[in-house]
Protein backbone atom coordinates (compact mmCIF):
# COMPACT_ATOMS: atom_id res chain seq x y z
CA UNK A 1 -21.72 -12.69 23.46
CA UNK A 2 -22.43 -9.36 25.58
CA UNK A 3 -25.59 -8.52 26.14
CA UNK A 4 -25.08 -4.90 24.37
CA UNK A 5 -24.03 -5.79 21.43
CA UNK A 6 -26.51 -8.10 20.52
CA UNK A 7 -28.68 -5.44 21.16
CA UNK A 8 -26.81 -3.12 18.85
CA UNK A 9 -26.47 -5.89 16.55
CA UNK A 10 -30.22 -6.88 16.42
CA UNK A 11 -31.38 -2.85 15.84
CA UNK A 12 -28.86 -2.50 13.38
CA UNK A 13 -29.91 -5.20 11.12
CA UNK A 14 -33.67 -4.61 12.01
CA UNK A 15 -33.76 -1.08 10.49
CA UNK A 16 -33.38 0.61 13.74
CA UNK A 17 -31.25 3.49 14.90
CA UNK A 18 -27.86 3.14 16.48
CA UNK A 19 -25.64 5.77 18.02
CA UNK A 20 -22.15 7.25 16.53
CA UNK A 21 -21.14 5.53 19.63
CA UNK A 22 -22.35 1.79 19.00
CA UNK A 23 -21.69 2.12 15.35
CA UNK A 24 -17.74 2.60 16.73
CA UNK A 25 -18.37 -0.24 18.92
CA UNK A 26 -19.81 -2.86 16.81
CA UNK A 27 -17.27 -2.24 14.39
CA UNK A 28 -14.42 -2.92 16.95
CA UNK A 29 -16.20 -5.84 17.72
CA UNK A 30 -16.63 -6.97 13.84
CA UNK A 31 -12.70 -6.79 13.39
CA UNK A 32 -12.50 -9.34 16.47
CA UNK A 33 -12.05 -13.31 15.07
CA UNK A 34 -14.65 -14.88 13.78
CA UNK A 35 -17.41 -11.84 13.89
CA UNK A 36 -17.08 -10.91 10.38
CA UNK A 37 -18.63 -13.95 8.73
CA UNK A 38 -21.01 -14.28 11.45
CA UNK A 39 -22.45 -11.26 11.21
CA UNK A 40 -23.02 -12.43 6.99
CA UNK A 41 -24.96 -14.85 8.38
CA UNK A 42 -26.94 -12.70 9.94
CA UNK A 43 -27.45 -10.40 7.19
CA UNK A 44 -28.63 -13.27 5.31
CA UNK A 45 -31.15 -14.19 7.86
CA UNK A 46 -32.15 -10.72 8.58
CA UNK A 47 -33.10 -10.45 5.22
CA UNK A 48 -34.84 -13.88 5.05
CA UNK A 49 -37.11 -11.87 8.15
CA UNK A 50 -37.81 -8.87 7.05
CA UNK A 51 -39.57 -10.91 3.85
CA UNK A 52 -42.05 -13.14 6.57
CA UNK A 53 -42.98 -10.20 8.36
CA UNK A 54 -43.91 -8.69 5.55
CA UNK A 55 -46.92 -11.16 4.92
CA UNK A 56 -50.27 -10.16 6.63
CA UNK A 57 -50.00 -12.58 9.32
CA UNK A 58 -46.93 -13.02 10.36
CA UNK A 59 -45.96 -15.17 13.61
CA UNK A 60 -42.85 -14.55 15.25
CA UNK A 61 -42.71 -17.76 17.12
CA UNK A 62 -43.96 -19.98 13.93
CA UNK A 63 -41.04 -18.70 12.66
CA UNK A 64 -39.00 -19.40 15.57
CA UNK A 65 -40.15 -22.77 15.86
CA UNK A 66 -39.50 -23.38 11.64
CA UNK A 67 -36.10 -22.21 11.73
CA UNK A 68 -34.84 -23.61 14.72
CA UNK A 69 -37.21 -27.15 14.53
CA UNK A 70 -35.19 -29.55 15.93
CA UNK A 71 -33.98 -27.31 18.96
CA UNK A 72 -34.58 -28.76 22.68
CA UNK A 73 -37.58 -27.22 23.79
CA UNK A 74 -35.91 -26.14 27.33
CA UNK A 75 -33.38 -24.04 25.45
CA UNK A 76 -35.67 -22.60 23.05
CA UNK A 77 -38.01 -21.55 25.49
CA UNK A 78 -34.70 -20.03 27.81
CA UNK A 79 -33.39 -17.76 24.41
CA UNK A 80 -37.02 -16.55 23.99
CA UNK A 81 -37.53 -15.41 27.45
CA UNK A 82 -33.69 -13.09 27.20
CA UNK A 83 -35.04 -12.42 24.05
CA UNK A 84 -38.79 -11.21 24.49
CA UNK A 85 -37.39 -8.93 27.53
CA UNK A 86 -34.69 -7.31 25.91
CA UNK A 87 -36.18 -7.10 22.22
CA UNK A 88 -40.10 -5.90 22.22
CA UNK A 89 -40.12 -5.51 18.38
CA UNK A 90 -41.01 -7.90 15.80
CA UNK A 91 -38.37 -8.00 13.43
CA UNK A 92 -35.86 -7.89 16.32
CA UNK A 93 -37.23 -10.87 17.89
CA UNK A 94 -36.50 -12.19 14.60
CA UNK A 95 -33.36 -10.95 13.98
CA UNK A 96 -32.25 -12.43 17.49
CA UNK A 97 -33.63 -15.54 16.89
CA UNK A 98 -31.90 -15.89 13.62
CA UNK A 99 -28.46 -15.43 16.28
CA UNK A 100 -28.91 -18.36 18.46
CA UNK A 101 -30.10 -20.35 15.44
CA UNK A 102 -26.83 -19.79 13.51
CA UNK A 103 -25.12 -20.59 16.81
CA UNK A 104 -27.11 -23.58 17.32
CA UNK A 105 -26.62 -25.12 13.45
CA UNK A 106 -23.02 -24.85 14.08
CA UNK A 107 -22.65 -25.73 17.22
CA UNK A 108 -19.66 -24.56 18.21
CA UNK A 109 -20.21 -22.13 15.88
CA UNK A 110 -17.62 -19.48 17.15
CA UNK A 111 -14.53 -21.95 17.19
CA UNK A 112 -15.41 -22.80 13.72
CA UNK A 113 -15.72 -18.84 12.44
CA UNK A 114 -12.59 -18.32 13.98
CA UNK A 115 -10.47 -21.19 12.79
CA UNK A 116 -11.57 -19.72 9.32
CA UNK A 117 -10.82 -16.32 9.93
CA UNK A 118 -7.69 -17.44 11.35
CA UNK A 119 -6.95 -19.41 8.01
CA UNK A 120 -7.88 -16.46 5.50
CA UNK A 121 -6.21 -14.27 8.11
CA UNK A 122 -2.55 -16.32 7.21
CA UNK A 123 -3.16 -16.16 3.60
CA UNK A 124 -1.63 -13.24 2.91
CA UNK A 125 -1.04 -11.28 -0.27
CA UNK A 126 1.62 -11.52 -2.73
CA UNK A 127 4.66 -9.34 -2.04
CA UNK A 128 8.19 -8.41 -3.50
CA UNK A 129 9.71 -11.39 -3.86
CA UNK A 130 12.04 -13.42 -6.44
CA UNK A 131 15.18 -15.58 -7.32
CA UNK A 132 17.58 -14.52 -9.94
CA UNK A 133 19.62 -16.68 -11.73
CA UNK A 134 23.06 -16.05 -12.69
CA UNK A 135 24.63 -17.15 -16.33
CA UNK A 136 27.05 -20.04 -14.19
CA UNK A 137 23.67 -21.44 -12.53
CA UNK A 138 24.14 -19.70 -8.93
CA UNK A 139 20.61 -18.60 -7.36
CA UNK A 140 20.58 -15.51 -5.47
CA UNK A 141 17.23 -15.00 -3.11
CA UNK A 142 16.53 -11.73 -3.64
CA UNK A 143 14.14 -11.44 -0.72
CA UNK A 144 17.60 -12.12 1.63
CA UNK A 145 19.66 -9.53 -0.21
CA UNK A 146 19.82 -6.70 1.82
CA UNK A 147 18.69 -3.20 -0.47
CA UNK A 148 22.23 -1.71 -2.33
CA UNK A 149 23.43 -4.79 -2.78
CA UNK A 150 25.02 -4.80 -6.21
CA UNK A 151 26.21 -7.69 -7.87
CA UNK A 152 28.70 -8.02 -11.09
CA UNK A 153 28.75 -10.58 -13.69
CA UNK A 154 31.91 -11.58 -15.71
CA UNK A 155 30.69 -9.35 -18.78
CA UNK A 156 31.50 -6.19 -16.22
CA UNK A 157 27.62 -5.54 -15.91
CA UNK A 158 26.61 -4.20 -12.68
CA UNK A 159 23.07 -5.54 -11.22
CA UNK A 160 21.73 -3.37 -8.52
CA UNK A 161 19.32 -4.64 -5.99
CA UNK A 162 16.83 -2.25 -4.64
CA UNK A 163 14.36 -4.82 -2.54
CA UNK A 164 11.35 -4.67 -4.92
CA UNK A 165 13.24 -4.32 -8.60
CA UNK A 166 16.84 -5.57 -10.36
CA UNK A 167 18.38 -2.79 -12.36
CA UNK A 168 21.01 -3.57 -15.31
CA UNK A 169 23.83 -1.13 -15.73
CA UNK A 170 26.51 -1.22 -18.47
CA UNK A 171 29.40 1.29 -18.36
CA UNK A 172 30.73 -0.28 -21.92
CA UNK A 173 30.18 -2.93 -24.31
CA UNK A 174 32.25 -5.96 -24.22
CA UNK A 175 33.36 -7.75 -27.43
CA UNK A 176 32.80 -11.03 -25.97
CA UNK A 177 31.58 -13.27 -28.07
CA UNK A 178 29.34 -15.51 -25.59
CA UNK A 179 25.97 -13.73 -24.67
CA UNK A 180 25.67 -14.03 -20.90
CA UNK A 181 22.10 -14.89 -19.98
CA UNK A 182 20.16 -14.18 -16.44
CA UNK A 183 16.39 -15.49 -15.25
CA UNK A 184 14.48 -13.83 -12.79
CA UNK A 185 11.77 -16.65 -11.54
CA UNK A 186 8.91 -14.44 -9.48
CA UNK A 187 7.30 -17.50 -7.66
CA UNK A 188 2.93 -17.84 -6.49
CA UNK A 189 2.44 -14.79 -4.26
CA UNK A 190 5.15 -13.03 -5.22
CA UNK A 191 5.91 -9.96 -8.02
CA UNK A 192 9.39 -8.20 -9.36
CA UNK A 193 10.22 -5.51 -11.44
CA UNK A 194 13.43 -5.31 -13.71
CA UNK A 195 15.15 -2.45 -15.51
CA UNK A 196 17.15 -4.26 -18.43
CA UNK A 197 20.42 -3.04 -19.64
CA UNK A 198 19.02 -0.79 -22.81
CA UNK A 199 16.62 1.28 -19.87
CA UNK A 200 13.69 -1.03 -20.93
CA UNK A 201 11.28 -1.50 -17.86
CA UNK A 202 9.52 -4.95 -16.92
CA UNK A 203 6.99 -5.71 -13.90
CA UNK A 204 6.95 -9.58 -13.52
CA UNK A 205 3.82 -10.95 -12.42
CA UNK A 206 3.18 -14.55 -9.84
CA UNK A 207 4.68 -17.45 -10.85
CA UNK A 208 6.74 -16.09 -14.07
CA UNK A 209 10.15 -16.67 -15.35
CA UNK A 210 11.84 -13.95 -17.58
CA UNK A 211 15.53 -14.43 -19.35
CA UNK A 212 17.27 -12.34 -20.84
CA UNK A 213 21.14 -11.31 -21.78
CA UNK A 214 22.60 -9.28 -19.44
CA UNK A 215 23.79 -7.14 -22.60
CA UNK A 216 21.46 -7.05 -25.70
CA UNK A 217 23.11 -7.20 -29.39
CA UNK A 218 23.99 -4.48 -32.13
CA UNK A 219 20.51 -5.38 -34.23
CA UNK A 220 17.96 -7.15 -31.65
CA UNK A 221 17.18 -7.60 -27.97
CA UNK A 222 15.71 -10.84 -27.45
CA UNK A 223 14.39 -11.98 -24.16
CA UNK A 224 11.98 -15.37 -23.33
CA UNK A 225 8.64 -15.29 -21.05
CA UNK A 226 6.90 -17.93 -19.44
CA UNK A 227 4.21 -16.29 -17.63
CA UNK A 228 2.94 -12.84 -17.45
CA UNK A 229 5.11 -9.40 -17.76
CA UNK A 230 4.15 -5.79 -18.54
CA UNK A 231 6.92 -4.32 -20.71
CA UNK A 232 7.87 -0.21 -21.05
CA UNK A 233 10.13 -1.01 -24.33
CA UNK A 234 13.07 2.08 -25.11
CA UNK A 235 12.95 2.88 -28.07
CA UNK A 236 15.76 1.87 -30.34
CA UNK A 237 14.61 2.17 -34.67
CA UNK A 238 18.01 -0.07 -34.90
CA UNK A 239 17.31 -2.77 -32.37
CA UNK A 240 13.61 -4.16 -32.52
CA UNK A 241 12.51 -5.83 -29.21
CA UNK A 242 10.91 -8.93 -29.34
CA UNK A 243 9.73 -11.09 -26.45
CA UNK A 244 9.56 -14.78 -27.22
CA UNK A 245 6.80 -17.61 -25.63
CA UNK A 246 5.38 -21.09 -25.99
CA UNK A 247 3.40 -19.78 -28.96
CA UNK A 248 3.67 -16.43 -30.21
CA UNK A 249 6.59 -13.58 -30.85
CA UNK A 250 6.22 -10.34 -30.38
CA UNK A 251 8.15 -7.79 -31.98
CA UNK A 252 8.13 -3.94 -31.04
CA UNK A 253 10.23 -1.02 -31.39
CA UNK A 254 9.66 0.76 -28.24
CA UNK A 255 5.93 0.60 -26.37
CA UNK A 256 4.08 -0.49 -23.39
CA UNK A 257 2.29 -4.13 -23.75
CA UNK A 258 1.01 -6.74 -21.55
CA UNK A 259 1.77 -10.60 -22.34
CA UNK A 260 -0.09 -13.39 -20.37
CA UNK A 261 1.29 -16.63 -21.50
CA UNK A 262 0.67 -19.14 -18.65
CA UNK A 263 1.89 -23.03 -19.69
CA UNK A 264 -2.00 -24.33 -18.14
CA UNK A 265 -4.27 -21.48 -19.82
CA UNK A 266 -5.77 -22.29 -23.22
CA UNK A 267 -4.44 -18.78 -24.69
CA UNK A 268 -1.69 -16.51 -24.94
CA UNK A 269 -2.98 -12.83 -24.50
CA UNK A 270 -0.87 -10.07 -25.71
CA UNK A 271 -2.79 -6.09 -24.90
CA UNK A 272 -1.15 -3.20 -26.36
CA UNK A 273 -1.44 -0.19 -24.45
CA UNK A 274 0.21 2.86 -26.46
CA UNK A 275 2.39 2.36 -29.69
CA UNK A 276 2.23 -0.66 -32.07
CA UNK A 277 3.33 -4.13 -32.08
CA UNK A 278 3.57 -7.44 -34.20
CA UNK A 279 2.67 -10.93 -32.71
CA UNK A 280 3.20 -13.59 -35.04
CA UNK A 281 2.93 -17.65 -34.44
CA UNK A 282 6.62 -18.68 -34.10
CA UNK A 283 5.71 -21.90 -35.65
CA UNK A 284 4.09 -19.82 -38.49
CA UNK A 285 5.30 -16.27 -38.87
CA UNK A 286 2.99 -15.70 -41.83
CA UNK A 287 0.04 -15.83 -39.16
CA UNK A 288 0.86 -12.09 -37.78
CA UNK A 289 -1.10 -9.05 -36.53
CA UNK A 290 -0.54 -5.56 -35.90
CA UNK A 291 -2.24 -4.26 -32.84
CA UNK A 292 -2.93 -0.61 -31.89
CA UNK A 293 -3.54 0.69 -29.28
CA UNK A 294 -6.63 -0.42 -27.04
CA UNK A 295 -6.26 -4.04 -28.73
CA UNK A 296 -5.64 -7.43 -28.01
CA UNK A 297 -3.80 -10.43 -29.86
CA UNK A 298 -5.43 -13.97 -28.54
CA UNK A 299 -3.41 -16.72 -29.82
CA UNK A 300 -5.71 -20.29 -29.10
CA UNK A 301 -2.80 -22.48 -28.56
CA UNK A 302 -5.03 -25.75 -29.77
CA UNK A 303 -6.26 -24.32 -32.89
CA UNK A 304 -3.10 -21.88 -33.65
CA UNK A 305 -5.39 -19.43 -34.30
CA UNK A 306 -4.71 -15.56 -33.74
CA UNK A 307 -7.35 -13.34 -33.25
CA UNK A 308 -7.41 -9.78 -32.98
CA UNK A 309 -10.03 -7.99 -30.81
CA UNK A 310 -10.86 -4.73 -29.04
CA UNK A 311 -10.83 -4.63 -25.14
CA UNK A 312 -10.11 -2.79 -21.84
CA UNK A 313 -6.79 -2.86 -21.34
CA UNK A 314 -7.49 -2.28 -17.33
CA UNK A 315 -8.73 -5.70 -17.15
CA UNK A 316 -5.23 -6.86 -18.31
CA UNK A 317 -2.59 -4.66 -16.90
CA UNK A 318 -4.01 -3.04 -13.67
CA UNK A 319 -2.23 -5.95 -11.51
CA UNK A 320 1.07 -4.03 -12.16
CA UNK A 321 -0.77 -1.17 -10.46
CA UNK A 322 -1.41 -2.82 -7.56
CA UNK A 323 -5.40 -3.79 -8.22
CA UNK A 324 -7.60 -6.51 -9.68
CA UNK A 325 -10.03 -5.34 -12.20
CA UNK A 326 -12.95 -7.37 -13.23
CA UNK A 327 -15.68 -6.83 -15.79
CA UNK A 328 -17.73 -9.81 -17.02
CA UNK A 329 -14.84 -12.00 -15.97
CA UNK A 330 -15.28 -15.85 -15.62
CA UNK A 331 -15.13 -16.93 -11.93
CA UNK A 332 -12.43 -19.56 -13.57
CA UNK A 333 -10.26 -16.13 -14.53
CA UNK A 334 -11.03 -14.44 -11.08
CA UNK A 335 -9.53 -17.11 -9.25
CA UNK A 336 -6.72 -18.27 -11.25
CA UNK A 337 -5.42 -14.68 -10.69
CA UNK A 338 -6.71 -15.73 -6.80
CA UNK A 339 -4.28 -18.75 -6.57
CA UNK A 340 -1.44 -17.44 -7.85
CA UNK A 341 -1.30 -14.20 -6.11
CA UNK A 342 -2.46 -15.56 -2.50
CA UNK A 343 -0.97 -19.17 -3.48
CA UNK A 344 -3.94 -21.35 -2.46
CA UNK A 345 -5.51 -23.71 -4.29
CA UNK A 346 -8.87 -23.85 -6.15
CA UNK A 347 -11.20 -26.56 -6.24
CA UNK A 348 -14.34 -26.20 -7.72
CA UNK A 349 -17.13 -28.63 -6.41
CA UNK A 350 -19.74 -27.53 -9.15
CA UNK A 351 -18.43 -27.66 -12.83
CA UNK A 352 -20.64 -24.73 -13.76
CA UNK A 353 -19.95 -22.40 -10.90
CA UNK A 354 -16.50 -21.69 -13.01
CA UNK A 355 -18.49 -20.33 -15.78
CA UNK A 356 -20.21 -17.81 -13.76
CA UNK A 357 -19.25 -13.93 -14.15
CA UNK A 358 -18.39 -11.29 -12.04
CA UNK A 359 -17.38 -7.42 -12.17
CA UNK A 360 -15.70 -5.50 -9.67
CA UNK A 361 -12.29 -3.79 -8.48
CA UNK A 362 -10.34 -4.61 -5.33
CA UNK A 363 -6.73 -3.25 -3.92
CA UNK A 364 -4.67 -6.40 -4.85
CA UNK A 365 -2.92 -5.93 -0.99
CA UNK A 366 -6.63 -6.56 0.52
CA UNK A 367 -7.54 -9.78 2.82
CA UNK A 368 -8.32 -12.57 0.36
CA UNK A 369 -11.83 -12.38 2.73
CA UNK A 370 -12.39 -9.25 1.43
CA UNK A 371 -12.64 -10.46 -2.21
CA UNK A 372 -14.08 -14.02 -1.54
CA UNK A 373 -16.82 -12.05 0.49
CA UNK A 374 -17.94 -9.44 -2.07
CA UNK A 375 -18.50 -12.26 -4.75
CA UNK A 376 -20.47 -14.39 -2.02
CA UNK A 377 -22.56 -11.24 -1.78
CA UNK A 378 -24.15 -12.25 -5.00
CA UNK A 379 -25.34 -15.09 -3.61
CA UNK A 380 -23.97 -17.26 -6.92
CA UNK A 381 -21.61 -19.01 -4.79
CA UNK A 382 -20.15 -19.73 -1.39
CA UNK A 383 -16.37 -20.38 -0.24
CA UNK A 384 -14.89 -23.19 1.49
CA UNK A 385 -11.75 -23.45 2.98
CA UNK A 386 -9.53 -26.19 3.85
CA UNK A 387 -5.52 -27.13 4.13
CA UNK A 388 -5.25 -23.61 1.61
CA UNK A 389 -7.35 -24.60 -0.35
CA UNK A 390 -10.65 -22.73 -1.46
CA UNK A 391 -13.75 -24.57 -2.63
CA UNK A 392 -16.23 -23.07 -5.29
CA UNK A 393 -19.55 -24.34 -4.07
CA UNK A 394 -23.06 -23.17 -6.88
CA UNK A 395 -25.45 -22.03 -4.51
């Protein structure tokens, strides 16, 4: 590491002033591999210094010798020389030390940063991708089809293909008597929208399969979730729209809603977010609620129990919009949203680290370092990382 930027490194953490000039610099240097989460480290132990020299008699090389103890002497005594002539103050001395000693732990502590910058660095986020299934079973990758493409099913309905959404278009109704049925299946890391045939807009969220008839009937439009979806419902007074899961119906007659209804979560969560809707238990329609506006239905798929309760509706729908939004949210929520957008794997090494909560926003394009290192700020928890999978490790 240059001699310079340590320098700007060590005043920087110790309190000192930096130019315009080296604040450019060291953050060219931070976006280099590796630098980023070991300059953390540093922060950590620059804050673990400034707390010893605040006590009355604080020794700069006790504290040397306690945090790098079982150091060679011979190198020890080389750093502190470099260090003593280039850093006269205190809590740079400190700082500096705190450097090699991160170095040292590691060992080769700079191949190891890297390799796991390099790892978060090819986990990237989710993007615009999906497969649609036609009624006669053939599987179009729509990721592959180029943008214009349009493609025509046997009940004359024309699906256009922008590159990021499907669009249903219907010239006339057909008498036929068989309903044709399509699935779009959005895959981990990956999100769709759809514009069904009745104008009916649909953003389909990671790892989610949506079918539906390429033409809806005279008196309902019926389509089947497994998954998550955000739905803009026309309005139609003579058609009510109702979206059918594992667990719960939900009727409307034209709104906006949110319905998470994952096959390995222990709930089905439906948020309404202007109009009115009905969720009912499909098993037991007398078990029903109407929701307004700002609420949310919470079908308990043990129990059968629906509950009706009062939330943000930003915690619940701002994925469509391109963030994460988290307030009081179980780490165990966080990062099942984590794994399916980046498509890694959790693992949690302490039970209880799941139960832990967190609050923040993020762009839903960022790094997945960027998020894993603004929880690890709170010094909860720490990240591991391995074959794509993350590790929850209690601090």
């Amino acid at each position: 590491m240059e001699e310079k930027i340590i320098d700007i490194i060590s005043r920087s953490l110790g309190g000192q002033p930096i130019t315009n000039e080296e604040k450019h610099e060291l953050e060219l240097w931070l976006k280099e591999n590796g630098n980023k989460r070991f300059y953390k480290g540093l922060e950590m132990f620059s804050a673990n210094s400034k707390e010893a020299l605040q006590l009355p008699q604080a020794n700069v090389g006790r504290a040397f010798e306690k945090y790098l103890g079982k150091l060679q002497q011979s190198r020890a005594t080389l750093r502190m020389r470099f260090i003593k002539k280039a850093m006269p103050y205190a809590a740079s001395v400190l700082l500096m030390l705190g450097l090699f000693s991160v170095m040292m732990y590691l060992g080769n502590s700079d191949s190891g940063i890297a390799k796991q910058e390099q790892w978060l660095a090819a986990i990237e986020p989710g993007s615009q991708k999906a497969e649609l299934i036609l009624d006669d079973g053939e599987v179009l990758n729509l990721e592959e089809k180029k943008e214009k493409d349009e493609i025509k099913e046997k009940d004359g309905t024309v699906i256009s293909n922008t590159g990021s959404a499907l669009v249903y278009n219907v010239s006339a109704k057909t008498n036929n008597q068989k309903t044709i049925y399509n699935s779009l299946v959005v895959p981990r890391g990956g999100e769709y929208q759809l514009q069904l045939e009745d104008g009916t807009k649909v953003w389909v969220n990671s790892e989610t399969r949506l079918r539906y008839p390429t033409q809806f009937a005279d008196n309902k439009r019926v389509v089947l979730l497994e998954g998550e979806a955000y739905f803009e419902v026309s309005k139609d007074k003579t058609r009510p729209f109702i979206v059918k899961t594992q667990g719960v119906d939900v009727r409307v007659l034209g709104t906006h809603f949110n319905i998470s209804s994952y096959a390995d979560e222990d709930a089905i969560r439906t948020t309404l977010v202007e109009g009115s809707v009905s969720v009912m238990d499909n098993k037991n329609p007398e078990e029903n609620l109407l929701l307004n506006p700002g609420h949310q239905a919470v079908f308990l798929k043990k129990s059968g129990d629906l509950k009706n309760k009062k939330v943000n509706v930003d915690l619940y729908t701002s994925w469509k919009d391109g963030k994460f939004v988290f307030q009081e949210s179980s780490l165990t929520d966080i990062m099942n949203r984590v794994s399916r957008w980046y498509d890694v794997k959790v693992f949690y090494q302490n039970r209880e680290a799941g139960d832990l909560n967190f609050t923040g926003t993020l762009k839903r394009y960022e790094s997945l370092d960027r998020l894993l290192g603004m929880i690890e700020k709170t010094n909860e928890v720490k990240f591991l990382f391995k074959d794509k999978t993350i590790i929850v490790q209690r601090k």
